[in-house]
Protein backbone atom coordinates (compact mmCIF):
# COMPACT_ATOMS: atom_id res chain seq x y z
CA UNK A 1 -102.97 8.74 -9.60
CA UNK A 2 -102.90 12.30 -10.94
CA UNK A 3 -104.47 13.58 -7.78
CA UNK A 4 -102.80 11.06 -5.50
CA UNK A 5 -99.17 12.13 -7.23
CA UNK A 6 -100.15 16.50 -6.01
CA UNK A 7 -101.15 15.42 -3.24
CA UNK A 8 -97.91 14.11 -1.52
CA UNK A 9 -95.88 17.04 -4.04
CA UNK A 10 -97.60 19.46 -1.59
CA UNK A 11 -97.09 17.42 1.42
CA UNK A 12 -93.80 17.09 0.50
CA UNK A 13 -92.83 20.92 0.45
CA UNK A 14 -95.47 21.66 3.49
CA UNK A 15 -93.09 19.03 5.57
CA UNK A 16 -90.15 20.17 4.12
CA UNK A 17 -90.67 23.69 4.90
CA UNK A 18 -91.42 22.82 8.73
CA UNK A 19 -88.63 20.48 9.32
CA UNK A 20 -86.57 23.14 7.60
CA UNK A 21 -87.92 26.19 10.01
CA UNK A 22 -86.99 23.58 12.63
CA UNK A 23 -83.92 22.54 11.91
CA UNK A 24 -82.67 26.68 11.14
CA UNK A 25 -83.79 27.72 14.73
CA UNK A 26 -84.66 24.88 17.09
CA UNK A 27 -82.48 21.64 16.19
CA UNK A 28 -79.06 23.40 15.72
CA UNK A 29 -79.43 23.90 19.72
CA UNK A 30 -78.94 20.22 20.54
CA UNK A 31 -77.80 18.61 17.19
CA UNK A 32 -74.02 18.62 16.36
CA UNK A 33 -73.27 20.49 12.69
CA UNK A 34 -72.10 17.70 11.10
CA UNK A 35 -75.88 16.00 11.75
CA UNK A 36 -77.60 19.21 11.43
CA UNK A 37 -75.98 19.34 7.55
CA UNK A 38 -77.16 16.08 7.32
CA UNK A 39 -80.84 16.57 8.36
CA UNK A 40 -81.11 19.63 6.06
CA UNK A 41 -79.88 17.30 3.05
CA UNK A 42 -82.74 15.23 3.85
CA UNK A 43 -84.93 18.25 3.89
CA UNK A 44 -83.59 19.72 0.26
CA UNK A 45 -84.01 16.35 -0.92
CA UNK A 46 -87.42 16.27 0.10
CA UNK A 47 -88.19 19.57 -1.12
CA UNK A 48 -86.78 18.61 -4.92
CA UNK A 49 -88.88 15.57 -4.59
CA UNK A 50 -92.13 17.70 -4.07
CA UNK A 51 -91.43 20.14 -6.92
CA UNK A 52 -90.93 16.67 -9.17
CA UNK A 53 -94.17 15.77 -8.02
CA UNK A 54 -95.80 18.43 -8.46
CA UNK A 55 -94.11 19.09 -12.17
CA UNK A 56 -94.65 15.65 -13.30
CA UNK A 57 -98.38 15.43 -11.45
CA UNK A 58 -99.75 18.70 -13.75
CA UNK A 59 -97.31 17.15 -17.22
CA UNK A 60 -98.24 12.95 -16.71
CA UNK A 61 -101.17 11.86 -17.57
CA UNK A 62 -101.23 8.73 -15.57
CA UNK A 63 -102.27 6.62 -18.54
CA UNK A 64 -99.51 4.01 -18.48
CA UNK A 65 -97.54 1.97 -15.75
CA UNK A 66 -94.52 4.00 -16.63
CA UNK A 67 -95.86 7.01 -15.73
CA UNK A 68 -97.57 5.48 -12.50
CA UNK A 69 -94.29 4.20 -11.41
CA UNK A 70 -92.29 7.12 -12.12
CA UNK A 71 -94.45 8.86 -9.21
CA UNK A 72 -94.42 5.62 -6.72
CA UNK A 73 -90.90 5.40 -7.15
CA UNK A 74 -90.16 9.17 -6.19
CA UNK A 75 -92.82 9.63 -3.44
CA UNK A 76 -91.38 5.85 -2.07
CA UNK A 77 -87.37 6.87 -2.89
CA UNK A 78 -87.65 10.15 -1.00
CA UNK A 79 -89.88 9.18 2.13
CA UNK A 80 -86.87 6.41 2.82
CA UNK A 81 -84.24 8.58 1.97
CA UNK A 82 -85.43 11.61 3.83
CA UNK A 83 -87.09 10.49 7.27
CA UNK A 84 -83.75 7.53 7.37
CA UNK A 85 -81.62 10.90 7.27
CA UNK A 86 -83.64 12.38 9.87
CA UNK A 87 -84.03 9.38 11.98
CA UNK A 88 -80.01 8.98 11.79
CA UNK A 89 -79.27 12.80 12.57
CA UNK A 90 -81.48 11.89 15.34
CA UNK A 91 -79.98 8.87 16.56
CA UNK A 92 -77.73 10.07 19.44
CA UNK A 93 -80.20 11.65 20.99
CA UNK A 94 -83.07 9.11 20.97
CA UNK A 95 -80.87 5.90 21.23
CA UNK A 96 -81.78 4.85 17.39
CA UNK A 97 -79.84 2.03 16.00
CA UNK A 98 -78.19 3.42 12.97
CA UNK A 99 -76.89 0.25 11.62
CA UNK A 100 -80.46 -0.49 11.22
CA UNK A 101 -81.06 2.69 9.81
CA UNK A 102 -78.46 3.14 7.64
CA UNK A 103 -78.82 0.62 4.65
CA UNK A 104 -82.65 2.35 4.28
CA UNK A 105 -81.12 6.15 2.83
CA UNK A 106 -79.15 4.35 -0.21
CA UNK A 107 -82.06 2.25 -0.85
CA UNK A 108 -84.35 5.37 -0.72
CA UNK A 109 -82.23 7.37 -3.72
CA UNK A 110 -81.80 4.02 -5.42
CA UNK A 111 -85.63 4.50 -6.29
CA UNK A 112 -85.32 8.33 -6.62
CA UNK A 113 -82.62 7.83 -9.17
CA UNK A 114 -85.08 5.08 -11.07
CA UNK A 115 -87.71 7.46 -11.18
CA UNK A 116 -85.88 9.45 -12.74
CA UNK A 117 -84.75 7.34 -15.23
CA UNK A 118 -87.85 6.30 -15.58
CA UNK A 119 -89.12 10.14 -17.05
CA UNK A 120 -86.14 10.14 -19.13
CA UNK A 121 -86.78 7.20 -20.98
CA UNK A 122 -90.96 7.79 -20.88
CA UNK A 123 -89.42 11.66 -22.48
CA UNK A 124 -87.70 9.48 -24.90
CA UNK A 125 -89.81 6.80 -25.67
CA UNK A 126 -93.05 9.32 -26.32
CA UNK A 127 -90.62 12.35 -27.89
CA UNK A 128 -92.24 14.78 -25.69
């Protein structure tokens, strides 16, 4: 889990950093500002989710189901909550139903904000 958990913390910010390259120089050409803001919270999003990962991936050591699910939660939270953004800043101009959409970027920080919740109280419960 250790391994898994770096893994997508690096993915993560390699992503992030190419959608944000993208979205600085290519997709302000075509996308309006108001979705272009919106992409690029999906993309600073992402990138706090990979420096979690990678913080928690070299602190955890993966011994308990807390500490599992803190990392599920986070890499599962942030890949709904970032590629719904992206698919929604998108949706104009590839004919994406954002009612369908939608609902998915609320669910995505619901489990962000558990994960986090979830290090607080394995913080608190361990007195780290």
């Amino acid at each position: 889990m250790k391994t898994f958990t770096l893994i997508f913390g690096a993915v993560y910010g390699l992503i992030s950093v190419i959608l944000g390259a993208f979205g600085a120089h290519l997709f302000k050409k075509f996308l309006t500002m108001e979705k272009l803001q919106s992409f690029e919270t999906g993309v600073r999003y992402q990138m706090y989710a990979a420096f979690f990962l990678l913080i928690i991936g070299f602190f955890l050591k993966f011994e308990t189901g807390t500490e599992k699910w803190i990392s599920i939660l986070m890499i599962a939270g942030t890949f709904l909550f970032s590629v719904s953004i992206y698919l929604l800043a998108f949706s104009e101009n590839a004919n994406l139903p954002t009612k369908a959409i939608g609902p998915i970027t609320p669910l995505g920080g619901l489990l962000m904000i558990i994960s986090w919740g979830m290090l607080i109280y394995f913080f608190a419960k361990n007195r780290v």
